[in-house]
PDB file of N, CA and C in Angstrom:
ATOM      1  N   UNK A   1       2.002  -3.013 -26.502  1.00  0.00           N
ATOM      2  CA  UNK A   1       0.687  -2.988 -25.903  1.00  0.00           C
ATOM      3  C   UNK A   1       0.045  -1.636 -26.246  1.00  0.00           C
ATOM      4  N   UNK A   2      -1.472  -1.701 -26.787  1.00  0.00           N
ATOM      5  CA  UNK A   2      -1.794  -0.399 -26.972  1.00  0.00           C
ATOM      6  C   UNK A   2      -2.518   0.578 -25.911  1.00  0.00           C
ATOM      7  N   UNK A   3      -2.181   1.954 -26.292  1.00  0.00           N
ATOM      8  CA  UNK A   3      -2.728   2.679 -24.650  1.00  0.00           C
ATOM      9  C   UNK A   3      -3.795   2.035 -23.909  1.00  0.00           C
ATOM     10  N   UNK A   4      -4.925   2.305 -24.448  1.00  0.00           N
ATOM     11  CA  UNK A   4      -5.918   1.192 -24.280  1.00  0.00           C
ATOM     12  C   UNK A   4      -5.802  -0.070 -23.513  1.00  0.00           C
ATOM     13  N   UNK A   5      -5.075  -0.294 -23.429  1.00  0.00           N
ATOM     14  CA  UNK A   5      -4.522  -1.544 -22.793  1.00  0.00           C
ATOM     15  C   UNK A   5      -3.857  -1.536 -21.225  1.00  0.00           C
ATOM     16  N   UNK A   6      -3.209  -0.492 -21.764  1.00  0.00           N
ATOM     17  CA  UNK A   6      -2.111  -0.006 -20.453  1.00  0.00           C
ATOM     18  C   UNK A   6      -3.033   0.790 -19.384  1.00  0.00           C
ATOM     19  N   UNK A   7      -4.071   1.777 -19.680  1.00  0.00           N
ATOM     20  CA  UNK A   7      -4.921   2.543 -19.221  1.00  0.00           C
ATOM     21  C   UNK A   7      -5.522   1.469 -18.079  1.00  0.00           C
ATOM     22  N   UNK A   8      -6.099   0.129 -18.804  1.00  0.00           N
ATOM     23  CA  UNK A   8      -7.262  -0.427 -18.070  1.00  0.00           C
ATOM     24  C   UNK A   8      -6.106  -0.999 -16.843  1.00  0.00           C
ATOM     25  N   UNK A   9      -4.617  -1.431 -17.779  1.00  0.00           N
ATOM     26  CA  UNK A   9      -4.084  -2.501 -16.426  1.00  0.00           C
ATOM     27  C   UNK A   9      -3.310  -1.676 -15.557  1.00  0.00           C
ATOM     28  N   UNK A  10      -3.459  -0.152 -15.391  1.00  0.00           N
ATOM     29  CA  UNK A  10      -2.739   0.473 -14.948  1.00  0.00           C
ATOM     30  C   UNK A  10      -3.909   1.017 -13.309  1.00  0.00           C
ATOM     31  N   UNK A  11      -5.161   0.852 -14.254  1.00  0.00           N
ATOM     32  CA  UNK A  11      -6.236   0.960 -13.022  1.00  0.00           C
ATOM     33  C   UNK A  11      -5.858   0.252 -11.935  1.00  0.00           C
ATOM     34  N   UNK A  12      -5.942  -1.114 -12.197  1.00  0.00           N
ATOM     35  CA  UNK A  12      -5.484  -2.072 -11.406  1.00  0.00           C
ATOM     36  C   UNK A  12      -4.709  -1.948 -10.263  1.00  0.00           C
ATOM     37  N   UNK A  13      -3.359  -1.264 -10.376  1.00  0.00           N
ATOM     38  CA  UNK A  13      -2.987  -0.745  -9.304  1.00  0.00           C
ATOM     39  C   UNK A  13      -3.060  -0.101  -7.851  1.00  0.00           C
ATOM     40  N   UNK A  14      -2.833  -0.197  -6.933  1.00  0.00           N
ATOM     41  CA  UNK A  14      -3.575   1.006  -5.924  1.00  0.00           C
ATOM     42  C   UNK A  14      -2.758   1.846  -6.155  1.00  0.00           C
ATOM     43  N   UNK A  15      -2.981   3.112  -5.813  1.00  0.00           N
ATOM     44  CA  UNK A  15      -2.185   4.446  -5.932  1.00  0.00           C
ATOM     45  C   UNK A  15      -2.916   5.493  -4.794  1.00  0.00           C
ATOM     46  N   UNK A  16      -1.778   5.875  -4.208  1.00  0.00           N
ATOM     47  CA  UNK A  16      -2.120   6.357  -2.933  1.00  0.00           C
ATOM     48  C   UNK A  16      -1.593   8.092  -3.066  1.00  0.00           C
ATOM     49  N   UNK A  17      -2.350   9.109  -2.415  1.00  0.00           N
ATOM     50  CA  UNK A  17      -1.741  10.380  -2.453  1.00  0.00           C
ATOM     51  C   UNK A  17      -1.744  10.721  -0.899  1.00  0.00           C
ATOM     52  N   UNK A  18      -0.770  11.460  -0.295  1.00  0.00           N
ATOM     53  CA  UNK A  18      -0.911  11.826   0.848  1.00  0.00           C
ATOM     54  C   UNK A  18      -0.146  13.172   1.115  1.00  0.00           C
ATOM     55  N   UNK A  19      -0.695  13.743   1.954  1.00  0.00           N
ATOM     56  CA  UNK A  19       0.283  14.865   2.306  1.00  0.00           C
ATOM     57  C   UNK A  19       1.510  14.808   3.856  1.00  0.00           C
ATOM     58  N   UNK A  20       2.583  15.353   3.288  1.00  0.00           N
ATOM     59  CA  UNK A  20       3.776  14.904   3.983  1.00  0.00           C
ATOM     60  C   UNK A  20       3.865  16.436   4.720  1.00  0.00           C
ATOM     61  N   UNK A  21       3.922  16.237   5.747  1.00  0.00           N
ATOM     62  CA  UNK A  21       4.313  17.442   6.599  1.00  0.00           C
ATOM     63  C   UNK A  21       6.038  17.581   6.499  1.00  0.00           C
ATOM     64  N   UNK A  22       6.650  16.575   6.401  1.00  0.00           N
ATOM     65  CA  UNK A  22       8.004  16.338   6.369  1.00  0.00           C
ATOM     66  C   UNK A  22       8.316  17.513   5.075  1.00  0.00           C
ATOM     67  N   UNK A  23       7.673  16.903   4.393  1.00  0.00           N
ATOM     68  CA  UNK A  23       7.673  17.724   2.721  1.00  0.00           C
ATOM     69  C   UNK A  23       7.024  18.435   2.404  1.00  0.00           C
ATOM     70  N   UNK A  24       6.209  19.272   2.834  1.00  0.00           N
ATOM     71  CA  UNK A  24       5.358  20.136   2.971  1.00  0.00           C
ATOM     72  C   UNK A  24       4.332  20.032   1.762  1.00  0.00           C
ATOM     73  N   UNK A  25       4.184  18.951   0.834  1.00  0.00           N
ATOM     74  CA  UNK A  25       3.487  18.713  -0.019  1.00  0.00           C
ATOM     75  C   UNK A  25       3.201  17.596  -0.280  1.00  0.00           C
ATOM     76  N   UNK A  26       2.105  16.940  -1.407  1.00  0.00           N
ATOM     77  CA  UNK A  26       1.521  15.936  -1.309  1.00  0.00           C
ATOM     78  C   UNK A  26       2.344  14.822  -2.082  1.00  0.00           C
ATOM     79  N   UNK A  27       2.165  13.483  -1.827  1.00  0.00           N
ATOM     80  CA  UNK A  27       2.938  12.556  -2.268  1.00  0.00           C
ATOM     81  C   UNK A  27       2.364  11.718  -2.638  1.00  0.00           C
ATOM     82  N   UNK A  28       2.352  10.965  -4.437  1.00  0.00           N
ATOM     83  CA  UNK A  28       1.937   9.903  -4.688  1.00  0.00           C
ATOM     84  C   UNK A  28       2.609   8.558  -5.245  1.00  0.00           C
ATOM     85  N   UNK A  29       2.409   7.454  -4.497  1.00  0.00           N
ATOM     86  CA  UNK A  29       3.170   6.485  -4.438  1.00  0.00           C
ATOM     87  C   UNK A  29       2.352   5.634  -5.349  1.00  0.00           C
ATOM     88  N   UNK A  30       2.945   4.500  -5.652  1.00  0.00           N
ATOM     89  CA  UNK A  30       2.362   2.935  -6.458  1.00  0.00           C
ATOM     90  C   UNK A  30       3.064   2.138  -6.159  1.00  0.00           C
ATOM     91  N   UNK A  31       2.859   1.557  -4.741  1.00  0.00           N
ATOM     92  CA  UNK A  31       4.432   0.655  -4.568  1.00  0.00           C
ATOM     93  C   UNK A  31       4.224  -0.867  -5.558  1.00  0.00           C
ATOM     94  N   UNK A  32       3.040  -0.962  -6.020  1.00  0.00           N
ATOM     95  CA  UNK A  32       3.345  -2.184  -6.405  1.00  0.00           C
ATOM     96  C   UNK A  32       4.372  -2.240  -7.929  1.00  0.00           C
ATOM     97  N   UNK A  33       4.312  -0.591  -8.586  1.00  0.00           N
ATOM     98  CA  UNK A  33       5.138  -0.428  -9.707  1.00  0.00           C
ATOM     99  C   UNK A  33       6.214   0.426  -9.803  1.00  0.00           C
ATOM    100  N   UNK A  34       6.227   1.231  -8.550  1.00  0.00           N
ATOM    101  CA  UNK A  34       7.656   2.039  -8.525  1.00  0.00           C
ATOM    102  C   UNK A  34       7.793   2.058  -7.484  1.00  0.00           C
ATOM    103  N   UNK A  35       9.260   2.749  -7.179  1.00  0.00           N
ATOM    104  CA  UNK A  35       9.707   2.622  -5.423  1.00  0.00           C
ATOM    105  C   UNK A  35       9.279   4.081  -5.328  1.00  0.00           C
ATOM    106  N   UNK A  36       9.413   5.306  -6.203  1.00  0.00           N
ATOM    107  CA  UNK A  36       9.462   6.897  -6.183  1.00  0.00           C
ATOM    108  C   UNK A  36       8.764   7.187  -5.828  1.00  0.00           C
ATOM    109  N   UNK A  37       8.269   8.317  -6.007  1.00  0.00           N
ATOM    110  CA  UNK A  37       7.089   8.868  -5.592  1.00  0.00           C
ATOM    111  C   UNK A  37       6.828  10.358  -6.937  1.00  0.00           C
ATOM    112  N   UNK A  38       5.515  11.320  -6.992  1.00  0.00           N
ATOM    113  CA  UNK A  38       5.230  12.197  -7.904  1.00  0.00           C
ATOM    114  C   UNK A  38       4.954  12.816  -6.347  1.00  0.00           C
ATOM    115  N   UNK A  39       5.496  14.270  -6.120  1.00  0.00           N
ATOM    116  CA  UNK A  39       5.164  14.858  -5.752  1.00  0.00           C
ATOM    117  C   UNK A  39       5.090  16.364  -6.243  1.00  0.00           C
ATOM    118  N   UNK A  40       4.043  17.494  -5.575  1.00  0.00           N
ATOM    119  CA  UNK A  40       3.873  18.606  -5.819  1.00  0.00           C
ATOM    120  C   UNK A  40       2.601  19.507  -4.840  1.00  0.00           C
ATOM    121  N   UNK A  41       2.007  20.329  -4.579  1.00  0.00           N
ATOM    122  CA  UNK A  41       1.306  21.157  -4.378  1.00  0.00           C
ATOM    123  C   UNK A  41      -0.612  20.912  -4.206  1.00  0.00           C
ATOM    124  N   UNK A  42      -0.589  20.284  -5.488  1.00  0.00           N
ATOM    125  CA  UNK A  42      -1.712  19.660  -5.888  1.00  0.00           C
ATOM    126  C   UNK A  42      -1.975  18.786  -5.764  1.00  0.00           C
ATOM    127  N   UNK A  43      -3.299  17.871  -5.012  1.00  0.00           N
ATOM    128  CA  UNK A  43      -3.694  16.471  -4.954  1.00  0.00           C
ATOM    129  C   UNK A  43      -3.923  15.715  -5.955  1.00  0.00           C
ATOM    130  N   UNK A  44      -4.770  16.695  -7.084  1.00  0.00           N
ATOM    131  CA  UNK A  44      -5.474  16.065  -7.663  1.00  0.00           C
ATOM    132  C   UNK A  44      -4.489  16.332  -9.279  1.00  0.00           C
ATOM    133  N   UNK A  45      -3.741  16.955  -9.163  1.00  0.00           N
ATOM    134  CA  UNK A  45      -2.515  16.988 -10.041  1.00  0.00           C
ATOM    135  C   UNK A  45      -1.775  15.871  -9.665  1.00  0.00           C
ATOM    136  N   UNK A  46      -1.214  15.612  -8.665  1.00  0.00           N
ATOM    137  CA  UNK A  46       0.033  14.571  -8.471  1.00  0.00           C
ATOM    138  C   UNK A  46      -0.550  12.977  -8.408  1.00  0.00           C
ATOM    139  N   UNK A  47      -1.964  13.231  -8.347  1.00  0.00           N
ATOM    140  CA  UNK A  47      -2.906  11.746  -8.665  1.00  0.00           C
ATOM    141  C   UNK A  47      -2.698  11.573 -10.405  1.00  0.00           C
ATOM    142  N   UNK A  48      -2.753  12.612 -10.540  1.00  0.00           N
ATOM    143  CA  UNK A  48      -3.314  12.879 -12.479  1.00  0.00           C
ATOM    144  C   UNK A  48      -1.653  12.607 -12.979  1.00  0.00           C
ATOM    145  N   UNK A  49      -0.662  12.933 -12.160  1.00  0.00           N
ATOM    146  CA  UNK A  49       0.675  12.702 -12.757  1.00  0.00           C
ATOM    147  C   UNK A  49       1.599  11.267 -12.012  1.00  0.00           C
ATOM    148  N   UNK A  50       0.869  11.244 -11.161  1.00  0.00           N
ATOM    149  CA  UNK A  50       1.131   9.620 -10.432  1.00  0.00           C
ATOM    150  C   UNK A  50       0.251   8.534 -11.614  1.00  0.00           C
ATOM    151  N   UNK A  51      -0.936   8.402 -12.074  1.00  0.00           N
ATOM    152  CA  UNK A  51      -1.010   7.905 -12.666  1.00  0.00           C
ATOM    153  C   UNK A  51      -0.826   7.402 -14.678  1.00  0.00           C
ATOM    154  N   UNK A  52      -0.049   9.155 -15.056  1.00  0.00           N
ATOM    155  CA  UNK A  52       0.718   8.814 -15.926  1.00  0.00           C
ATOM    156  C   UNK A  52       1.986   8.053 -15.763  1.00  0.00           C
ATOM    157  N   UNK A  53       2.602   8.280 -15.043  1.00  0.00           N
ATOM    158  CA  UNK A  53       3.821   7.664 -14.504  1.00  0.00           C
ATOM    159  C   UNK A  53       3.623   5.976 -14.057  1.00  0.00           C
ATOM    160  N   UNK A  54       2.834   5.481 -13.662  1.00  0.00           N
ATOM    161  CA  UNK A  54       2.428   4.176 -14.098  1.00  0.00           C
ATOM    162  C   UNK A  54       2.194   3.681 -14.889  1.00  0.00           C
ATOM    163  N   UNK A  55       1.482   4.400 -16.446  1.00  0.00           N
ATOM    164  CA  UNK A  55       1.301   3.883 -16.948  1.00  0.00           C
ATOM    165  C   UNK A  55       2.480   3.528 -17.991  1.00  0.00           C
ATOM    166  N   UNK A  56       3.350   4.799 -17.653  1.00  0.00           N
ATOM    167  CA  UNK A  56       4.872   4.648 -18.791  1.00  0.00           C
ATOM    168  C   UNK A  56       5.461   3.491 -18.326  1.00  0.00           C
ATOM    169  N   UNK A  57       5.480   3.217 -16.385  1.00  0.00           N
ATOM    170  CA  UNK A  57       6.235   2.158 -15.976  1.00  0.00           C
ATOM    171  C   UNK A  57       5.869   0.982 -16.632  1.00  0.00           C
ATOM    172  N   UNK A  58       4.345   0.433 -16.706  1.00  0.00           N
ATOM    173  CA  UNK A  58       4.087  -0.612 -17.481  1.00  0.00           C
ATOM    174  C   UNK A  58       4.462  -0.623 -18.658  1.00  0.00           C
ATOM    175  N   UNK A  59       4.363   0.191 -19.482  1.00  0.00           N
ATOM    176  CA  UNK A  59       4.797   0.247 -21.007  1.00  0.00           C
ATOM    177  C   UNK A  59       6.049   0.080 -21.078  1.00  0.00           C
ATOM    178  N   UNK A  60       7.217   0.653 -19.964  1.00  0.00           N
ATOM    179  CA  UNK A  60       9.020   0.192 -19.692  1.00  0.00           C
ATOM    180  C   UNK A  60       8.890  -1.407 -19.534  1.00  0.00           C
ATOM    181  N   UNK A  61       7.985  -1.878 -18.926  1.00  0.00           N
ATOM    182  CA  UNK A  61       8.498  -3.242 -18.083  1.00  0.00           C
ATOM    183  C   UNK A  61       7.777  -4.056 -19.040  1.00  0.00           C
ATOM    184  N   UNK A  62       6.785  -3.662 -19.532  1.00  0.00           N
ATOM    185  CA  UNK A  62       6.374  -4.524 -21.219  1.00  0.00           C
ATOM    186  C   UNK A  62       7.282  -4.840 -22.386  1.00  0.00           C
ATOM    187  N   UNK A  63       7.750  -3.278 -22.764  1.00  0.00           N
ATOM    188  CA  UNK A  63       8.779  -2.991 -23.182  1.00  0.00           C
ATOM    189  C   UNK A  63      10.310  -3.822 -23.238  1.00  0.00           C
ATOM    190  N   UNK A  64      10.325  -4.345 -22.159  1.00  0.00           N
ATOM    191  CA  UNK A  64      11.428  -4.748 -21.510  1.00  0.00           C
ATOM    192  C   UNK A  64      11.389  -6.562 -21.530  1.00  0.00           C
ATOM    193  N   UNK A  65      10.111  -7.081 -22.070  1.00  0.00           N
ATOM    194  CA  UNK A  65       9.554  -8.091 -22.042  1.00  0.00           C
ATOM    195  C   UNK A  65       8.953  -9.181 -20.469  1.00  0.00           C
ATOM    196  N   UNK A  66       9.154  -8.635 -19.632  1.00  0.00           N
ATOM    197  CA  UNK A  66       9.232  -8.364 -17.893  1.00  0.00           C
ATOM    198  C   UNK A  66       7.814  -8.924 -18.175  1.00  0.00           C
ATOM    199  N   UNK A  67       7.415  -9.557 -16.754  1.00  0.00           N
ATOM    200  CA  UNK A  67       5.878  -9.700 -16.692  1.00  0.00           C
ATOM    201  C   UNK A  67       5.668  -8.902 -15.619  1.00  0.00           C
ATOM    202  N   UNK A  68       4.357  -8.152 -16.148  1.00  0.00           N
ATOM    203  CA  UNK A  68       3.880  -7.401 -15.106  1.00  0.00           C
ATOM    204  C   UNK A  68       3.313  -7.851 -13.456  1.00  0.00           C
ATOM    205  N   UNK A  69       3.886  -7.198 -12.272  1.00  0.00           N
ATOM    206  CA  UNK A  69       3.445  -7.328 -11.086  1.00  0.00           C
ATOM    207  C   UNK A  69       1.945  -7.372 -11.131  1.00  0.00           C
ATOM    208  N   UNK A  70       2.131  -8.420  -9.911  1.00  0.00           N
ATOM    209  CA  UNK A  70       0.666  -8.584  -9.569  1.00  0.00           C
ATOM    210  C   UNK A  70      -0.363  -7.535  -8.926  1.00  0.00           C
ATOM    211  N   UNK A  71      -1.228  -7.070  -9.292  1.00  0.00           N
ATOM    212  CA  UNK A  71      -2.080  -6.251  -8.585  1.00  0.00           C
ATOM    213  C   UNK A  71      -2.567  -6.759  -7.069  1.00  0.00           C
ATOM    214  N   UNK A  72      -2.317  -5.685  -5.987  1.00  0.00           N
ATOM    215  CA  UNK A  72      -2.505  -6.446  -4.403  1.00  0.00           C
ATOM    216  C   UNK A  72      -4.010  -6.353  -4.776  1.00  0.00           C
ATOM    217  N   UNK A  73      -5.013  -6.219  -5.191  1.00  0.00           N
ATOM    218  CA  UNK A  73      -6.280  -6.237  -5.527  1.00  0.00           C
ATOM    219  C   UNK A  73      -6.254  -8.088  -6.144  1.00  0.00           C
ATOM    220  N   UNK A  74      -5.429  -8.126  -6.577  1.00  0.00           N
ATOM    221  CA  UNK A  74      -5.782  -9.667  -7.166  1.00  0.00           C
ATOM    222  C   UNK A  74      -4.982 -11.170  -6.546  1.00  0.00           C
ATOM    223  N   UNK A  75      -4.229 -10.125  -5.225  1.00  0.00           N
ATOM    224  CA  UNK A  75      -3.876 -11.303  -3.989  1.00  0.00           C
ATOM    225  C   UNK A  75      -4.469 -11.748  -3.336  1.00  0.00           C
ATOM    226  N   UNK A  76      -4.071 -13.152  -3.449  1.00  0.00           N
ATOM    227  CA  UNK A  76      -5.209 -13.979  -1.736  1.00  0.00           C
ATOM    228  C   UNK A  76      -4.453 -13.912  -1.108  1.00  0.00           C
ATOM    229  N   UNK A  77      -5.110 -13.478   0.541  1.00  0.00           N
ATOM    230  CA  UNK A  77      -5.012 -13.167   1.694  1.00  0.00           C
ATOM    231  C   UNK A  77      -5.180 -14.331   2.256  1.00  0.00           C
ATOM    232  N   UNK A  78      -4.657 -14.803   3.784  1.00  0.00           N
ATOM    233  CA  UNK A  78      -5.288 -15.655   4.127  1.00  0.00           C
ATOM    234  C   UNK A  78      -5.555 -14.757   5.601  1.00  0.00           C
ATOM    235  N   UNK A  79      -5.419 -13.872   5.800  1.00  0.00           N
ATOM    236  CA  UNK A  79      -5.965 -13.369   7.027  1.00  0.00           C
ATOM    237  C   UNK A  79      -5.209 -13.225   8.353  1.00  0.00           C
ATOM    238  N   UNK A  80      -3.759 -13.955   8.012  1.00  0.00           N
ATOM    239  CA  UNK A  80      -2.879 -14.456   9.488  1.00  0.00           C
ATOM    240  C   UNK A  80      -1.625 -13.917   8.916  1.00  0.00           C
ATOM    241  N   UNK A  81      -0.843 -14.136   9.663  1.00  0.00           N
ATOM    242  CA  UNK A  81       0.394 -13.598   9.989  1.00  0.00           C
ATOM    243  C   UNK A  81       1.282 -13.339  10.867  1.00  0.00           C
ATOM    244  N   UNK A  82       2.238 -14.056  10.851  1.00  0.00           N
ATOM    245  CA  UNK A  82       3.433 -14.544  12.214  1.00  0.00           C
ATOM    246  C   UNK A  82       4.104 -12.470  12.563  1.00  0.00           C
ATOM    247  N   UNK A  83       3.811 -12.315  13.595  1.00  0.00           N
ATOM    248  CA  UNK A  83       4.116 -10.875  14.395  1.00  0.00           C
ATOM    249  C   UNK A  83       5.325 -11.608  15.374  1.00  0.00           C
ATOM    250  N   UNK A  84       6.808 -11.053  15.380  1.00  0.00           N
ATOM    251  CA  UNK A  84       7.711 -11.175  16.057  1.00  0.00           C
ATOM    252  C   UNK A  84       7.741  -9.918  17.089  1.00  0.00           C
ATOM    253  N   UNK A  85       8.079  -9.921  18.514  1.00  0.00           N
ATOM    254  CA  UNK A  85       7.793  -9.055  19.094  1.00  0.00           C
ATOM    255  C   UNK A  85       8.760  -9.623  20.499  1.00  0.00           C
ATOM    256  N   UNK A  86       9.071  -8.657  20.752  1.00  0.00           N
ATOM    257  CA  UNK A  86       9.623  -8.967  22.385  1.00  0.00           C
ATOM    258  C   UNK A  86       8.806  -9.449  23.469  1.00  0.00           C
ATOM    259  N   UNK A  87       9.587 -10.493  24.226  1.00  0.00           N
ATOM    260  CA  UNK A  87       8.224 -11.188  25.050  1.00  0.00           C
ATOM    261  C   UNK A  87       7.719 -10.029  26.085  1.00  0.00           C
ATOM    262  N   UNK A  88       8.483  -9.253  26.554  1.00  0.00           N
ATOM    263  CA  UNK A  88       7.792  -8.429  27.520  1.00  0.00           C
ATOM    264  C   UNK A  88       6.720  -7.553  26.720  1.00  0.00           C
ATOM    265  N   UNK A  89       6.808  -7.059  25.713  1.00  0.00           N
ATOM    266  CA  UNK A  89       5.330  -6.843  24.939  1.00  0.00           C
ATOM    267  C   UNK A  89       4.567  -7.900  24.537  1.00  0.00           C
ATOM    268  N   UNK A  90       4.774  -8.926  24.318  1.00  0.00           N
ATOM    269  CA  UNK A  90       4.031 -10.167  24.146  1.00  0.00           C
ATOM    270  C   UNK A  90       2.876 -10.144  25.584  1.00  0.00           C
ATOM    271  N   UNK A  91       3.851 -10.131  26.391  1.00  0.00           N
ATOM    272  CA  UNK A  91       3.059 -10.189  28.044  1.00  0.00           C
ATOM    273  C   UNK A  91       2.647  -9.087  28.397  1.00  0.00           C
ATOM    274  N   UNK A  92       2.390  -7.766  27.952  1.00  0.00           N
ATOM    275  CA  UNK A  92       1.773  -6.601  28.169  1.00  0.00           C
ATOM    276  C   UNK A  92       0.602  -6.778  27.518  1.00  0.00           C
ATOM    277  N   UNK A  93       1.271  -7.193  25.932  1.00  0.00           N
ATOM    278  CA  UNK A  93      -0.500  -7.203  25.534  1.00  0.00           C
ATOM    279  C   UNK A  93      -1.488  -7.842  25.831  1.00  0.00           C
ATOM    280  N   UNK A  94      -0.837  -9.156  26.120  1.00  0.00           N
ATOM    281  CA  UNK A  94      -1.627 -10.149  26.923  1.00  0.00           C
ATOM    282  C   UNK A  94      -2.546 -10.009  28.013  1.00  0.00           C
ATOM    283  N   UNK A  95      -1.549  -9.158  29.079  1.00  0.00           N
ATOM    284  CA  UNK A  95      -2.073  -8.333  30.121  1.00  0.00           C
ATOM    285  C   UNK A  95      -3.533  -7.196  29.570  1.00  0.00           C
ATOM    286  N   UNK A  96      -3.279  -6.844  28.809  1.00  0.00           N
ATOM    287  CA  UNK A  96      -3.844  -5.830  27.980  1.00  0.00           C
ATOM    288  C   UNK A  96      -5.440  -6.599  27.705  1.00  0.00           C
ATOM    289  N   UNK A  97      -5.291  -7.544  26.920  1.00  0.00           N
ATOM    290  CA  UNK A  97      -6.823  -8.591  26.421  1.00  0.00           C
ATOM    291  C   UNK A  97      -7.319  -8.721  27.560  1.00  0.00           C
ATOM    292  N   UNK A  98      -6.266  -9.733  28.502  1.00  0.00           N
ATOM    293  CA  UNK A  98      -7.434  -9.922  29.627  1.00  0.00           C
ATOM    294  C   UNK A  98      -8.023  -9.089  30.430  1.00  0.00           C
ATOM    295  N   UNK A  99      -7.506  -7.604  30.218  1.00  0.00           N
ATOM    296  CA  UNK A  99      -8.102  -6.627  31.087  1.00  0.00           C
ATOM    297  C   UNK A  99      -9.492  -6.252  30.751  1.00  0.00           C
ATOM    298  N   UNK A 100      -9.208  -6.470  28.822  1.00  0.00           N
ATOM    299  CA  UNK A 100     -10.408  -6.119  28.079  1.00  0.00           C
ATOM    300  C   UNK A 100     -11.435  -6.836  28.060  1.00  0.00           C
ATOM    301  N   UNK A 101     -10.905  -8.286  28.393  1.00  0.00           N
ATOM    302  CA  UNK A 101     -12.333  -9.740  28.307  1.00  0.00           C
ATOM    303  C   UNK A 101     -12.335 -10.065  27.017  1.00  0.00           C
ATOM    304  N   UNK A 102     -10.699 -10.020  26.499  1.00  0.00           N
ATOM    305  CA  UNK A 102     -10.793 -10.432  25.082  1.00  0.00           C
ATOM    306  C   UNK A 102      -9.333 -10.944  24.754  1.00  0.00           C
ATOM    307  N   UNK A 103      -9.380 -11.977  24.031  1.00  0.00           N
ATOM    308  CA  UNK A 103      -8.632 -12.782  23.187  1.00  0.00           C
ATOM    309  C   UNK A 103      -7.439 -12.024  22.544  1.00  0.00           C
ATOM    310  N   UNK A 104      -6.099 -12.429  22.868  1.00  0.00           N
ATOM    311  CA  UNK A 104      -5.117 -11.824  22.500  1.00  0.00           C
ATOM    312  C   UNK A 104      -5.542 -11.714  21.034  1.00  0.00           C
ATOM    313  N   UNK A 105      -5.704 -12.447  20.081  1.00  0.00           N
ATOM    314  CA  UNK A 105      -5.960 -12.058  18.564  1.00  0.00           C
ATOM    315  C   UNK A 105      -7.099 -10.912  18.309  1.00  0.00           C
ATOM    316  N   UNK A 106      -8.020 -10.985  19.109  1.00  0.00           N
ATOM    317  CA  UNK A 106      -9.162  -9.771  19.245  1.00  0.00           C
ATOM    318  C   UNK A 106      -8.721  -8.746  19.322  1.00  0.00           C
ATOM    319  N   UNK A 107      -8.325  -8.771  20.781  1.00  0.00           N
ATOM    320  CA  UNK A 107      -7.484  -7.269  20.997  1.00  0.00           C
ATOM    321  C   UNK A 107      -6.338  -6.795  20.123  1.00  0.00           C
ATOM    322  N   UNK A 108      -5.745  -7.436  19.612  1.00  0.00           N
ATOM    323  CA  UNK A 108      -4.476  -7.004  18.629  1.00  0.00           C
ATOM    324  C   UNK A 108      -5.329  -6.605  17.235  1.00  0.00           C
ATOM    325  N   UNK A 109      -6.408  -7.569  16.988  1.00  0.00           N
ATOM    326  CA  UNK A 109      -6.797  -7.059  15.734  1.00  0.00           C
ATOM    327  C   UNK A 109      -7.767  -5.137  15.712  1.00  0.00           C
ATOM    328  N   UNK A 110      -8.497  -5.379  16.850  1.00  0.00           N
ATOM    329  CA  UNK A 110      -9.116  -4.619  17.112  1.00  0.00           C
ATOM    330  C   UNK A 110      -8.295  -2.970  17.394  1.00  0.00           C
ATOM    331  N   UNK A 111      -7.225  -3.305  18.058  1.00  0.00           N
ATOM    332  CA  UNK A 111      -6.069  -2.218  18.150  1.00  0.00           C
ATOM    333  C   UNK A 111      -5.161  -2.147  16.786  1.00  0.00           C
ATOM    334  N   UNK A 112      -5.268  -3.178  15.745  1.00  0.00           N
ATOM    335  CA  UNK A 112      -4.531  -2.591  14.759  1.00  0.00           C
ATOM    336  C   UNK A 112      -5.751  -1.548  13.693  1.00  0.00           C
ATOM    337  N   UNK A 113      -6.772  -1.995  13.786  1.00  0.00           N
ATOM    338  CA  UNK A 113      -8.138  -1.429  13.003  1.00  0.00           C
ATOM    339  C   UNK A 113      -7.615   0.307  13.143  1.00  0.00           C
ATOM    340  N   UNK A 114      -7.809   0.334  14.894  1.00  0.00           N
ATOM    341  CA  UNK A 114      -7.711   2.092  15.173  1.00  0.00           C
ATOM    342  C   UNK A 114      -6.505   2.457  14.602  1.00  0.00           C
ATOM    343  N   UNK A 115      -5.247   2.067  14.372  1.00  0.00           N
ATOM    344  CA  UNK A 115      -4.091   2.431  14.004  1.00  0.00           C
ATOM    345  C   UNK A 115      -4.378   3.434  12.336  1.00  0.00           C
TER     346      UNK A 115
END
């Protein structure tokens, strides 16, 4: 595949930088193409070296004849999702909506937003 190639499908990806207090420096991940991480000092360095490092991963897993992962940009969602939870939090939150005048799915969605 030529750079050119790898560049555009490497966009595709999300790529996230954050700073780790744990690690006292910033961390950039791509979970949809590596488990690691690029870290260092610099944001806008470990973005600039997080996204070379994707693009070699695609060129390994091309390389390798592998089909490339799907970009979460190019997943359908359907919006739902089964949450397992202990019933006594089940019945707190519950407690919780009706205090608010709102729909256990409201309130859960609305409290995961602030998270």
């Amino acid at each position: 595949m030529i750079h050119k190639k790898i560049k555009e499908m490497a966009a595709r990806y999300a790529k996230f930088v954050e700073w780790s207090d744990q690690d006292h420096c910033f961390i950039g991940r791509c979970p949809e193409i590596m488990s690691g991480g690029i870290h260092g000092p610099d944001e806008s360095r470990v973005y600039a070296e997080l996204c070379q490092a994707v693009e070699e991963m695609l060129e390994l897993i091309h390389a390798d004849g592998q089909p490339l992962p799907e970009p979460l940009a190019a997943k359908k969602f359907s919006g739902k999702f089964v949450l397992r939870m202990e019933p006594a939090l089940h019945r707190r939150l519950a407690a919780k909506a009706l205090a608010a005048g709102e729909s256990l799915n409201s309130y859960c969605t609305r409290t995961l937003v602030k998270a």
